[in-house]
N, C-alpha and C. Protein backbone atom coordinates (compact mmCIF):
# COMPACT_ATOMS: atom_id res chain seq x y z
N UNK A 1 -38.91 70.22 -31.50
CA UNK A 1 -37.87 69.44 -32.14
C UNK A 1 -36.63 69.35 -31.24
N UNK A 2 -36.07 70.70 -30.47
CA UNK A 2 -35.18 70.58 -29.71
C UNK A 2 -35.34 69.43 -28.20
N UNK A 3 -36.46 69.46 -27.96
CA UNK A 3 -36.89 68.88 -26.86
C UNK A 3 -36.53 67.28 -27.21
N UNK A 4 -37.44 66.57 -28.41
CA UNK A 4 -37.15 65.46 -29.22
C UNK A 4 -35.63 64.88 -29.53
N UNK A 5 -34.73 65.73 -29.51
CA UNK A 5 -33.40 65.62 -29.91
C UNK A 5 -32.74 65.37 -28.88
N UNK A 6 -32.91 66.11 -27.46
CA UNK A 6 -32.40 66.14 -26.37
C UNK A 6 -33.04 64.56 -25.79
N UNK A 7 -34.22 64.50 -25.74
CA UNK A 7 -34.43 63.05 -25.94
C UNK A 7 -34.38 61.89 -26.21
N UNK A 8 -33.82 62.07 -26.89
CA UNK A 8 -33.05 61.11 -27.71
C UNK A 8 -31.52 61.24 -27.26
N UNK A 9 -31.19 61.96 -27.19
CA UNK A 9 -29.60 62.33 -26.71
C UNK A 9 -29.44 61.60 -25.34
N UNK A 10 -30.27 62.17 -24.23
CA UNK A 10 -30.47 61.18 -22.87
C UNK A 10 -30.81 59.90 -22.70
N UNK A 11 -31.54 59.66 -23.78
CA UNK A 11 -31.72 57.57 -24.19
C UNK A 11 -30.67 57.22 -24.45
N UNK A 12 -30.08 57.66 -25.68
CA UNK A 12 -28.35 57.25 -25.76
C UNK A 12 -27.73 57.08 -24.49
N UNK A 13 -27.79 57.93 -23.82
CA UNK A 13 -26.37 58.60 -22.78
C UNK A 13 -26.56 57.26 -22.16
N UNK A 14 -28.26 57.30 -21.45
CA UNK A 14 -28.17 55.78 -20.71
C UNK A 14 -27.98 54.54 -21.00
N UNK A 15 -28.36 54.10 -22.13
CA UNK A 15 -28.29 52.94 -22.70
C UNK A 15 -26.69 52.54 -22.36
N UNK A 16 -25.80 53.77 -22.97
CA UNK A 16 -24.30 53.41 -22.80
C UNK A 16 -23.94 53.42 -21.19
N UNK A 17 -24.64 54.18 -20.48
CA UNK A 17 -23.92 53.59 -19.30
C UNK A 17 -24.19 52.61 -18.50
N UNK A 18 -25.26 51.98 -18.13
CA UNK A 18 -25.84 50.12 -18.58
C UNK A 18 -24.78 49.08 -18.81
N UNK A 19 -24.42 49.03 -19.63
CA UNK A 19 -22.89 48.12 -19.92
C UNK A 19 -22.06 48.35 -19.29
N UNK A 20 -21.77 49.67 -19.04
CA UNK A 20 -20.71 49.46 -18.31
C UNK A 20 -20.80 49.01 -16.96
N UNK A 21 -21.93 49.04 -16.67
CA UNK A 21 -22.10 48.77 -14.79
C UNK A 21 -22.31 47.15 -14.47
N UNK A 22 -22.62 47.04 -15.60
CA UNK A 22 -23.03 45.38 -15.90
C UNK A 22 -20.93 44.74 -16.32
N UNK A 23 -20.32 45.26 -16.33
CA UNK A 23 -18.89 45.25 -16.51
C UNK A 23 -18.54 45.31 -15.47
N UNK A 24 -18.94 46.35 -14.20
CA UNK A 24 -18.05 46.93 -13.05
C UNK A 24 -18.74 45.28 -12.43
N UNK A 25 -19.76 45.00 -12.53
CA UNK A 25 -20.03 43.80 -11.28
C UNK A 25 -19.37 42.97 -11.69
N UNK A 26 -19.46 42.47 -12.97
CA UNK A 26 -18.49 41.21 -13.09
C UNK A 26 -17.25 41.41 -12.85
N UNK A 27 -16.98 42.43 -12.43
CA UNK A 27 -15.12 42.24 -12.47
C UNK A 27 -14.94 42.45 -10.95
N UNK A 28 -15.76 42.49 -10.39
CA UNK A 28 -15.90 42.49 -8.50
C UNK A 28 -15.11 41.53 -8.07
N UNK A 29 -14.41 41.57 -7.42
CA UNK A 29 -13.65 40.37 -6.37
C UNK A 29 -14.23 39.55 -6.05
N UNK A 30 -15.34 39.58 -5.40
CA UNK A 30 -16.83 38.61 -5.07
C UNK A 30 -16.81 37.75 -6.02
N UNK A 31 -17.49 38.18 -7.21
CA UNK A 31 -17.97 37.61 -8.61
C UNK A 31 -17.06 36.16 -9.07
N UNK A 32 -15.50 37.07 -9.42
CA UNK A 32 -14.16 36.16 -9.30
C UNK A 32 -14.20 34.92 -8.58
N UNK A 33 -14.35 35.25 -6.92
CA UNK A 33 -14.38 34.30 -6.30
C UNK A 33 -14.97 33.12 -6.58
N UNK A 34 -16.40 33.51 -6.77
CA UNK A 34 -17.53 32.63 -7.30
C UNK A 34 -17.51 32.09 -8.41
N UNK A 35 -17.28 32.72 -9.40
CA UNK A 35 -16.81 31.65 -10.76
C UNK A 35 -15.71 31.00 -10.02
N UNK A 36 -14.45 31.51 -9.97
CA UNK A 36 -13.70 30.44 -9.47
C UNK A 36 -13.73 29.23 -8.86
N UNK A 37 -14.95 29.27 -7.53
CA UNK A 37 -15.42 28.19 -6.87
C UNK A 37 -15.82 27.47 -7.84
N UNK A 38 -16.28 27.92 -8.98
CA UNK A 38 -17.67 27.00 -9.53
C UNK A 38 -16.79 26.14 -10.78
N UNK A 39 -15.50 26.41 -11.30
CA UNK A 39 -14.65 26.03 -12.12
C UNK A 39 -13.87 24.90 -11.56
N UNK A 40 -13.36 25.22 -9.73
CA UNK A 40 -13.06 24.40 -9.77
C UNK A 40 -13.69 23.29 -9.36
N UNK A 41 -15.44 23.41 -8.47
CA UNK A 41 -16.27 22.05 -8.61
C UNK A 41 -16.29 21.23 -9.36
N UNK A 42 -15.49 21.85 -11.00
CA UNK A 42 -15.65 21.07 -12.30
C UNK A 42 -14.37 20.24 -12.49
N UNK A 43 -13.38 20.48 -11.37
CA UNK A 43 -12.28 19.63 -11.26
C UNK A 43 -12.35 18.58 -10.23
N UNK A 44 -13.41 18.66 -9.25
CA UNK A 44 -14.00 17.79 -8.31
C UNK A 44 -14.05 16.92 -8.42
N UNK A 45 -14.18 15.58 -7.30
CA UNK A 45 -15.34 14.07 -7.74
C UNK A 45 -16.33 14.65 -6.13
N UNK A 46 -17.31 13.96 -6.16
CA UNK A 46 -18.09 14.27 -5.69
C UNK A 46 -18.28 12.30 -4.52
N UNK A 47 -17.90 12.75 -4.02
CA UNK A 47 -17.93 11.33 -2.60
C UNK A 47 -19.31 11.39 -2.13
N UNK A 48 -20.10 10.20 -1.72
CA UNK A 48 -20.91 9.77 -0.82
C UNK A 48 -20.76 8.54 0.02
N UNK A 49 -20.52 8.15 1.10
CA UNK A 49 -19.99 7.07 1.69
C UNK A 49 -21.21 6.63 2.23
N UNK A 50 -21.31 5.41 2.69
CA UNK A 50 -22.52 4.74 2.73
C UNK A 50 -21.89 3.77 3.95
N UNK A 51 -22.25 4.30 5.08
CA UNK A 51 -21.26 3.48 6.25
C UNK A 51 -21.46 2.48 6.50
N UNK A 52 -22.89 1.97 6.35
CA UNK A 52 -23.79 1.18 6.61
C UNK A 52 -23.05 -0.09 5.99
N UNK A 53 -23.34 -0.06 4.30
CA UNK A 53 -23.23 -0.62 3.47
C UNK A 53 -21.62 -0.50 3.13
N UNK A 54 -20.76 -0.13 3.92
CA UNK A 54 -19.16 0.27 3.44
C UNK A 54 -19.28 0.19 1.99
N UNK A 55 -19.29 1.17 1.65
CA UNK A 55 -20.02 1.65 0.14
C UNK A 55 -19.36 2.85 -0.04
N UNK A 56 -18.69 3.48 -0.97
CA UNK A 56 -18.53 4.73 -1.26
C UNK A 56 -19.04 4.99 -2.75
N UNK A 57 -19.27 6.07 -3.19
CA UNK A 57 -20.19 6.34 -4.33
C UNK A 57 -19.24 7.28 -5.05
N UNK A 58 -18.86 7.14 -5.92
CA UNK A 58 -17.43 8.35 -6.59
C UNK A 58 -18.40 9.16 -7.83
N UNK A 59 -18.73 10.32 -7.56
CA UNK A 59 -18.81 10.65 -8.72
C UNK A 59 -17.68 11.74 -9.65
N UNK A 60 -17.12 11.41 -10.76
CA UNK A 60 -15.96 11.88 -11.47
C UNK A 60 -16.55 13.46 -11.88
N UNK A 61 -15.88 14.59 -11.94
CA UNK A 61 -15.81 15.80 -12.76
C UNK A 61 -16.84 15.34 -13.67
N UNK A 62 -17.26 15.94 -14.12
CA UNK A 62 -18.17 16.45 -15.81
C UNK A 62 -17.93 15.86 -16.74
N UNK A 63 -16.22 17.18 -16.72
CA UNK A 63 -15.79 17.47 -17.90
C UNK A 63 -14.41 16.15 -18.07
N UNK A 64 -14.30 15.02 -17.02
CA UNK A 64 -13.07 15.00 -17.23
C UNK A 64 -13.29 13.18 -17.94
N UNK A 65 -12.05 12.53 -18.16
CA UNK A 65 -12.21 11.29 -19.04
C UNK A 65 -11.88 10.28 -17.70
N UNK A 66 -12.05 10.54 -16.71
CA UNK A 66 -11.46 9.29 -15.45
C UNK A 66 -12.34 7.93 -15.92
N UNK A 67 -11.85 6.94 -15.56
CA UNK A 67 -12.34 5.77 -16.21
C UNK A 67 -12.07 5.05 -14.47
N UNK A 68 -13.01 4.16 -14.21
CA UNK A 68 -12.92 3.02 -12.78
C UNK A 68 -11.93 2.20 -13.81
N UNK A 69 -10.71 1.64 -13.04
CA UNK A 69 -9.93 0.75 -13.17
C UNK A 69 -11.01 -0.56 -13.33
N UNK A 70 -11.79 -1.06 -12.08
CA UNK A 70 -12.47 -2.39 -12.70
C UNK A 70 -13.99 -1.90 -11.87
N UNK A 71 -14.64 -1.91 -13.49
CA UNK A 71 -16.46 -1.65 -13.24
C UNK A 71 -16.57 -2.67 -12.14
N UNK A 72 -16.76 -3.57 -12.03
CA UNK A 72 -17.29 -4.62 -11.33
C UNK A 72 -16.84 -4.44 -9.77
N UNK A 73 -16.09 -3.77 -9.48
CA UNK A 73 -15.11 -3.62 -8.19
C UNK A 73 -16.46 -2.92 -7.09
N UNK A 74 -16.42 -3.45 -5.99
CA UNK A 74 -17.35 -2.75 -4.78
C UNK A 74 -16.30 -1.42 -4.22
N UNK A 75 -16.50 -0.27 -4.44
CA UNK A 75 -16.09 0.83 -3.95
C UNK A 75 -16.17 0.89 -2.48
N UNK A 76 -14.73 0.43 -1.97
CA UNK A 76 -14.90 0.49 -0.34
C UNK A 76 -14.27 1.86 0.15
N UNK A 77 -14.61 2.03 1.43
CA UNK A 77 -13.40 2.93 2.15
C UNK A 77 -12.17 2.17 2.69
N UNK A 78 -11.40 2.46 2.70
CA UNK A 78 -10.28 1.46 3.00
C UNK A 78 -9.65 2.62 4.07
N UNK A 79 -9.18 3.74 4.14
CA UNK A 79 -8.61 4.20 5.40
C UNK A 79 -8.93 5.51 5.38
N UNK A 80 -9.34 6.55 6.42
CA UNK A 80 -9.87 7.79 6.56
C UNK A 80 -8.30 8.58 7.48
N UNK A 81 -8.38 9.47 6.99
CA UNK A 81 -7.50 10.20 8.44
C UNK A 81 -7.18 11.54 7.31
N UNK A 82 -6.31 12.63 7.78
CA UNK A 82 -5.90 13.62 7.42
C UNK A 82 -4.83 13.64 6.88
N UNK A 83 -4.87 13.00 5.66
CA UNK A 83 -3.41 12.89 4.87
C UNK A 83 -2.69 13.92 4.64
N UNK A 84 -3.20 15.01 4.06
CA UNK A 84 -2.31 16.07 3.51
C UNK A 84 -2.11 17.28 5.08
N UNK A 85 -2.43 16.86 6.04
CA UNK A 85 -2.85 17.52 7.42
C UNK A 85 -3.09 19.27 7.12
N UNK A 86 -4.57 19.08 6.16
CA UNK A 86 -4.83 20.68 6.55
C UNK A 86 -6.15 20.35 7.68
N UNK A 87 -6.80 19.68 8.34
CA UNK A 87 -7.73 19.93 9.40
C UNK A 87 -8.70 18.96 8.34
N UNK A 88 -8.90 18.34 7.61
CA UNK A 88 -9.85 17.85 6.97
C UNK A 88 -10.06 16.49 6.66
N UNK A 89 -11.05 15.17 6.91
CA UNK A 89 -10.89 14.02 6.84
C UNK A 89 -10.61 13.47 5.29
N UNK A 90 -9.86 13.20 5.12
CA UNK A 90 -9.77 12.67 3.38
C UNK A 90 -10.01 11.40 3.57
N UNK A 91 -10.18 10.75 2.55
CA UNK A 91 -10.28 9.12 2.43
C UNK A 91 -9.76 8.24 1.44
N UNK A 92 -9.19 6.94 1.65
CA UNK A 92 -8.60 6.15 1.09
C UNK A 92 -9.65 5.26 0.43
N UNK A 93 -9.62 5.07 -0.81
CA UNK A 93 -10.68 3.99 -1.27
C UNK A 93 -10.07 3.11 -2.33
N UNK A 94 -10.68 1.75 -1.95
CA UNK A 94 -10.47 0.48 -2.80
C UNK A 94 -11.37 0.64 -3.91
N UNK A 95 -10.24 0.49 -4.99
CA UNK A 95 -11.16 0.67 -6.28
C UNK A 95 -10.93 -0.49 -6.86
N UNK A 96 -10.62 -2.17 -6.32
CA UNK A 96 -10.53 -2.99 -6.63
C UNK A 96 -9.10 -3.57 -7.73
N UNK A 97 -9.46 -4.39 -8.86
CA UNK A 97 -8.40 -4.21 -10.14
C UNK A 97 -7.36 -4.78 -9.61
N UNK A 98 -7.40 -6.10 -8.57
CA UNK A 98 -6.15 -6.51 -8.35
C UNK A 98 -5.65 -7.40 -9.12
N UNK A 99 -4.20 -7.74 -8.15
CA UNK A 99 -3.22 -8.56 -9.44
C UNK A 99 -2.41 -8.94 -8.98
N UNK A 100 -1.45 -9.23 -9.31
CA UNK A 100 0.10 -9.77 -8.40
C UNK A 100 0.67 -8.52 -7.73
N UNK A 101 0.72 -7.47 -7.98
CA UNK A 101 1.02 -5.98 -7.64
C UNK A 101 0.47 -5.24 -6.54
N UNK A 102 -0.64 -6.16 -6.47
CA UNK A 102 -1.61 -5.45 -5.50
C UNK A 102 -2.92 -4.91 -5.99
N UNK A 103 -3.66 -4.13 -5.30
CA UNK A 103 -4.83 -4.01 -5.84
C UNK A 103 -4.38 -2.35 -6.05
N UNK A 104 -5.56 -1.26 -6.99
CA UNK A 104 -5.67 -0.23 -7.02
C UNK A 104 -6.44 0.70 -6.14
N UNK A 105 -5.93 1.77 -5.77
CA UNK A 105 -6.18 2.58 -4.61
C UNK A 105 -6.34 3.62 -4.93
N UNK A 106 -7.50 4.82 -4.56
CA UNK A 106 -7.58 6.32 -4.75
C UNK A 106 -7.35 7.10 -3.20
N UNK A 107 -6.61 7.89 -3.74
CA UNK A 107 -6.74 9.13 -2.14
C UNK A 107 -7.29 10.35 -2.84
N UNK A 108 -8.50 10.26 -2.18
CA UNK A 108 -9.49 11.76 -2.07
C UNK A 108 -9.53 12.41 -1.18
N UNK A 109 -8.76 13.40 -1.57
CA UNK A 109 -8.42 14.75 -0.06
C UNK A 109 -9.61 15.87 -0.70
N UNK A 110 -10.62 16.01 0.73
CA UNK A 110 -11.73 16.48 1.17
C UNK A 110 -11.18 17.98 0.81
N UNK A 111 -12.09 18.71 0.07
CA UNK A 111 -12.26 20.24 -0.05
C UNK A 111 -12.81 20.90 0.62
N UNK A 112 -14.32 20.46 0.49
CA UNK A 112 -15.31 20.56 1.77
C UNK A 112 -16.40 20.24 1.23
N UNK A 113 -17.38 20.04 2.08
CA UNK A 113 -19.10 19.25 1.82
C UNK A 113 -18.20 17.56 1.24
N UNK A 114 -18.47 17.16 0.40
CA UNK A 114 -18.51 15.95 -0.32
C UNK A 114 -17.73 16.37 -1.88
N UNK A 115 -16.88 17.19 -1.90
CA UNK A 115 -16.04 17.59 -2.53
C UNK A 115 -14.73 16.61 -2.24
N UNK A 116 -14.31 16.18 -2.98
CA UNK A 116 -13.02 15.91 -2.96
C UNK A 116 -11.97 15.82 -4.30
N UNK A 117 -10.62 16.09 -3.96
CA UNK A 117 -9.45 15.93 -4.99
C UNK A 117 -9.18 14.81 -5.00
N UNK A 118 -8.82 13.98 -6.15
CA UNK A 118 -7.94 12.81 -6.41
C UNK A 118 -6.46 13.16 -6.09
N UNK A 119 -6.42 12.59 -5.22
CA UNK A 119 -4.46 12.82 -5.23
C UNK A 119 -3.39 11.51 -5.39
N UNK A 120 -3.86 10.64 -5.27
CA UNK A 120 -2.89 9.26 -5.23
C UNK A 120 -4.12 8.67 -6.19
N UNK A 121 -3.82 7.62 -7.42
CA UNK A 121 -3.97 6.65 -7.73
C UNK A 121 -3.09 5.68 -7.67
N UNK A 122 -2.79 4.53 -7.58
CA UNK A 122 -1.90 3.54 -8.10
C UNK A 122 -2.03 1.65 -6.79
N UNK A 123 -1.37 1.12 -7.31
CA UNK A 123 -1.40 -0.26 -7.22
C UNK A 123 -0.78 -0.15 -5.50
N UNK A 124 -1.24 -0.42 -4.23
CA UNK A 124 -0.57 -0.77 -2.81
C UNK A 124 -0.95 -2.44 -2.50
N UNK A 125 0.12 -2.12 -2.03
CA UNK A 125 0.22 -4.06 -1.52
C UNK A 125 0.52 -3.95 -0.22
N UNK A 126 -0.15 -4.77 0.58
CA UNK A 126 0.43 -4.24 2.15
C UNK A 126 0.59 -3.07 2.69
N UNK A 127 -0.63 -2.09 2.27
CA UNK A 127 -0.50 -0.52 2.58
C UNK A 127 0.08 -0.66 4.25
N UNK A 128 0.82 0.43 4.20
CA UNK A 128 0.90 1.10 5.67
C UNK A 128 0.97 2.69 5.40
N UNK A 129 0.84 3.63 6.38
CA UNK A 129 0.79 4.73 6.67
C UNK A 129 1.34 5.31 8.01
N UNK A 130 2.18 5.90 7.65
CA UNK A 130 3.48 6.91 8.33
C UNK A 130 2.83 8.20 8.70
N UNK A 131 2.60 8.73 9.71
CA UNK A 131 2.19 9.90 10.19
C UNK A 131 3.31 10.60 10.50
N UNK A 132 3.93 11.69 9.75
CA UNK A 132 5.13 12.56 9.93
C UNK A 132 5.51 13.48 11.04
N UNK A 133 6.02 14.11 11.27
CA UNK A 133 6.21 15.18 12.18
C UNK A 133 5.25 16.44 11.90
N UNK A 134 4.70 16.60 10.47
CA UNK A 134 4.40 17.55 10.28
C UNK A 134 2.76 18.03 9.50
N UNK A 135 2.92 16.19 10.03
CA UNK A 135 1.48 15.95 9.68
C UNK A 135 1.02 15.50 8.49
N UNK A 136 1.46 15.45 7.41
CA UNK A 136 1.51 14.50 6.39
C UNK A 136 1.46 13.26 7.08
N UNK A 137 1.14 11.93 5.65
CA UNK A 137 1.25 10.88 6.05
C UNK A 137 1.98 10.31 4.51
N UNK A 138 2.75 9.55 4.82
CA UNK A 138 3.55 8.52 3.89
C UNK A 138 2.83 7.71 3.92
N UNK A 139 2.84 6.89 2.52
CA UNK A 139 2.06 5.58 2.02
C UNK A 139 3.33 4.75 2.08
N UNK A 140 3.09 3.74 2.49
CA UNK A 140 4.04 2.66 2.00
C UNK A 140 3.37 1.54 1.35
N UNK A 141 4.38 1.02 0.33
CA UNK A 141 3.60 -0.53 0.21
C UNK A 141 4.45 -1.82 -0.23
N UNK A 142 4.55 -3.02 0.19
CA UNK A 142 5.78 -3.72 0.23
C UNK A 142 5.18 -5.15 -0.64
N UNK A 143 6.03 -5.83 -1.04
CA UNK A 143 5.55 -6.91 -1.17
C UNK A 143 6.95 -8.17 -1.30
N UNK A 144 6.42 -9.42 -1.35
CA UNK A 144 8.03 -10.32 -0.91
C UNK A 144 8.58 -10.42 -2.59
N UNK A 145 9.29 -10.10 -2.64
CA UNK A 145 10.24 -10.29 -4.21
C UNK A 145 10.51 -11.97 -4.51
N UNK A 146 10.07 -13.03 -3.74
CA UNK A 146 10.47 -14.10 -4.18
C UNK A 146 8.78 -14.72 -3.28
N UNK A 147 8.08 -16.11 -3.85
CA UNK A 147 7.08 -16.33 -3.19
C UNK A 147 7.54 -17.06 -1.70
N UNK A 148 6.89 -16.51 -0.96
CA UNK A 148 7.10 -17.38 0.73
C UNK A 148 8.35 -17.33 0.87
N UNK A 149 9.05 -16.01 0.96
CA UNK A 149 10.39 -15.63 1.14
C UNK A 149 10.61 -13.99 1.52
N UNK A 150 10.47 -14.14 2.97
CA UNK A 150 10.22 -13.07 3.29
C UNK A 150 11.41 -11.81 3.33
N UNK A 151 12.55 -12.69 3.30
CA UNK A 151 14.24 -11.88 2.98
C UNK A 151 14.41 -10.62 2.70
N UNK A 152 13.34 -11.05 1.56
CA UNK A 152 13.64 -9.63 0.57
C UNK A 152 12.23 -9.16 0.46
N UNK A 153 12.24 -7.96 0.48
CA UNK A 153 11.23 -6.93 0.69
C UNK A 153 10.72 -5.47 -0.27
N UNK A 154 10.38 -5.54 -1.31
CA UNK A 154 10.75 -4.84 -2.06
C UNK A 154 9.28 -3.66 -1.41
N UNK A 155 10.03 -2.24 -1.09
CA UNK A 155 9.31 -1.27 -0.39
C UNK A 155 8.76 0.05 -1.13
N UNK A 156 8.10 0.62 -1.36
CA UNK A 156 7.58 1.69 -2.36
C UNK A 156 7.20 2.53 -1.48
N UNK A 157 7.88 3.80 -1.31
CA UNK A 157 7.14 5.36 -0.57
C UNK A 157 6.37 6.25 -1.50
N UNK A 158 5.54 6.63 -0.91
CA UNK A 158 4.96 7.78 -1.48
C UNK A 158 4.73 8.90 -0.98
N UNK A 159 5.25 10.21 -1.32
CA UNK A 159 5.19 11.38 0.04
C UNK A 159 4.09 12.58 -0.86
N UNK A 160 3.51 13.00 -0.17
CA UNK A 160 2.70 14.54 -0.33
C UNK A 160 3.59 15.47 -1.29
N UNK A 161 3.38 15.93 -2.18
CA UNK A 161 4.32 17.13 -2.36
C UNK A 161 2.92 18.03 -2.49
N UNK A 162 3.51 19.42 -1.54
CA UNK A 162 2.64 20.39 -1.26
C UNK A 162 2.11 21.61 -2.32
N UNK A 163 3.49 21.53 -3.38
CA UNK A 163 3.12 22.03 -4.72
C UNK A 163 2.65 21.93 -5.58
N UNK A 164 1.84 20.08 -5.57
CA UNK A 164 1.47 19.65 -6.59
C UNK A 164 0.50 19.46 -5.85
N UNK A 165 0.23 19.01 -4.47
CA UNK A 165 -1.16 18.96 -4.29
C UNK A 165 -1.46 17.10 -4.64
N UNK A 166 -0.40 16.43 -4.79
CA UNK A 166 -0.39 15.20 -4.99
C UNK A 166 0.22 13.93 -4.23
N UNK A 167 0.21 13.41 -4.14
CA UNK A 167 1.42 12.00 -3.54
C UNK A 167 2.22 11.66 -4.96
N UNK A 168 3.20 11.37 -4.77
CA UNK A 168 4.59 11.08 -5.41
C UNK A 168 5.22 9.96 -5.13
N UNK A 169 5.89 9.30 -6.22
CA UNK A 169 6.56 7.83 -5.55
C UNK A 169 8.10 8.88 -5.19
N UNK A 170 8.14 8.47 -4.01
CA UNK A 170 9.71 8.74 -3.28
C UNK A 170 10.72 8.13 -3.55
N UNK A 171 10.48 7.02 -2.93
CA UNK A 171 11.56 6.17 -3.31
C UNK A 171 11.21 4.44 -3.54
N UNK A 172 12.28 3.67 -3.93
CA UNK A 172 11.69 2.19 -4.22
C UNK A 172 12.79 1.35 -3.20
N UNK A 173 12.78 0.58 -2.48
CA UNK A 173 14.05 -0.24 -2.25
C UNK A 173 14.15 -1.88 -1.48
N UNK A 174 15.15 -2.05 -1.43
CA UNK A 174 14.73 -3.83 -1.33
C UNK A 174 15.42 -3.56 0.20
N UNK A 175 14.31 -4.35 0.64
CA UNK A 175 14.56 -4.40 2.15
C UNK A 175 15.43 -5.83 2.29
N UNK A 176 16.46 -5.96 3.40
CA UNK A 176 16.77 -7.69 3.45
C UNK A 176 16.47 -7.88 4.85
N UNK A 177 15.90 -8.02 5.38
CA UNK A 177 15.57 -8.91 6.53
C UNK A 177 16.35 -9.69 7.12
């Protein structure tokens, strides 16, 4: 009977220490890392460019509600380079949806593999791009404030902010020529 009891006493003991070791791995630094990676894939779009066919293929997050400005629009690349200048090619893409304003534009800054962040949406007209001192790039986009009157110039910046991880409208202003 004593033997039986003690038996039972050592099944217990282990059973309880089982959980806990199954506790010590998940809370590993490693582990962390890895969920983390995998949470934020779920904030991702997922790029395939199609060079051939100047084609880009967007696929949106999972979990998130992004909607294409206009279904019907051919998903181009419109300009590649290192916008946010960490070492990585991001890309500019025409998502069509134009108008008097201009058409609509995405900047997808590259994570890595075919990962990318949305960082700029919005309407450019006459894009240009400003390469900074510091390696950023400024968006500009202009258009004539009166038709076939080039005088006036109405100019839109957009700069990186490094805290948000986004492009920002800077500033707006009327150019006179």
């Amino acid at each position: 009977m004593k033997n039986i009891t003690r038996l039972i006493f050592l099944c217990l003991i282990a059973c309880q220490s089982k959980p806990e070791k199954a506790k010590t791995v998940t809370n590993h630094p490693k582990t962390a890392e890895i969920e983390q990676s995998k949470s934020d894939d779920n904030e991702l779009f997922i790029l395939h460019e199609k060079i051939s066919e100047n084609f880009v293929k967007i696929i949106p997050p999972k979990n998130s509600d992004f909607e294409f400005p206009d279904d019907e629009a051919k998903l181009e690349p419109y300009k590649h380079g290192d916008f946010n200048a960490d070492g990585k090619q991001d890309i500019l893409v025409y998502l069509g949806a134009c108008g008097t304003g201009g058409c609509m534009y995405g900047l997808f800054l590259n994570q890595s593999d075919n990962y990318y962040k949305l960082a700029f949406m919005d309407y450019l007209k006459n894009p240009e791009f400003i390469k900074e001192k510091d390696g950023l790039w400024t968006i500009q986009s202009s258009e004539e404030l009166e038709p076939y009157n080039p005088s006036k110039v109405q100019v839109t910046t957009f700069k990186f902010d490094k805290k948000t991880n986004q492009y920002e409208l800077d500033k707006t202003y009327v150019s006179k020529e």
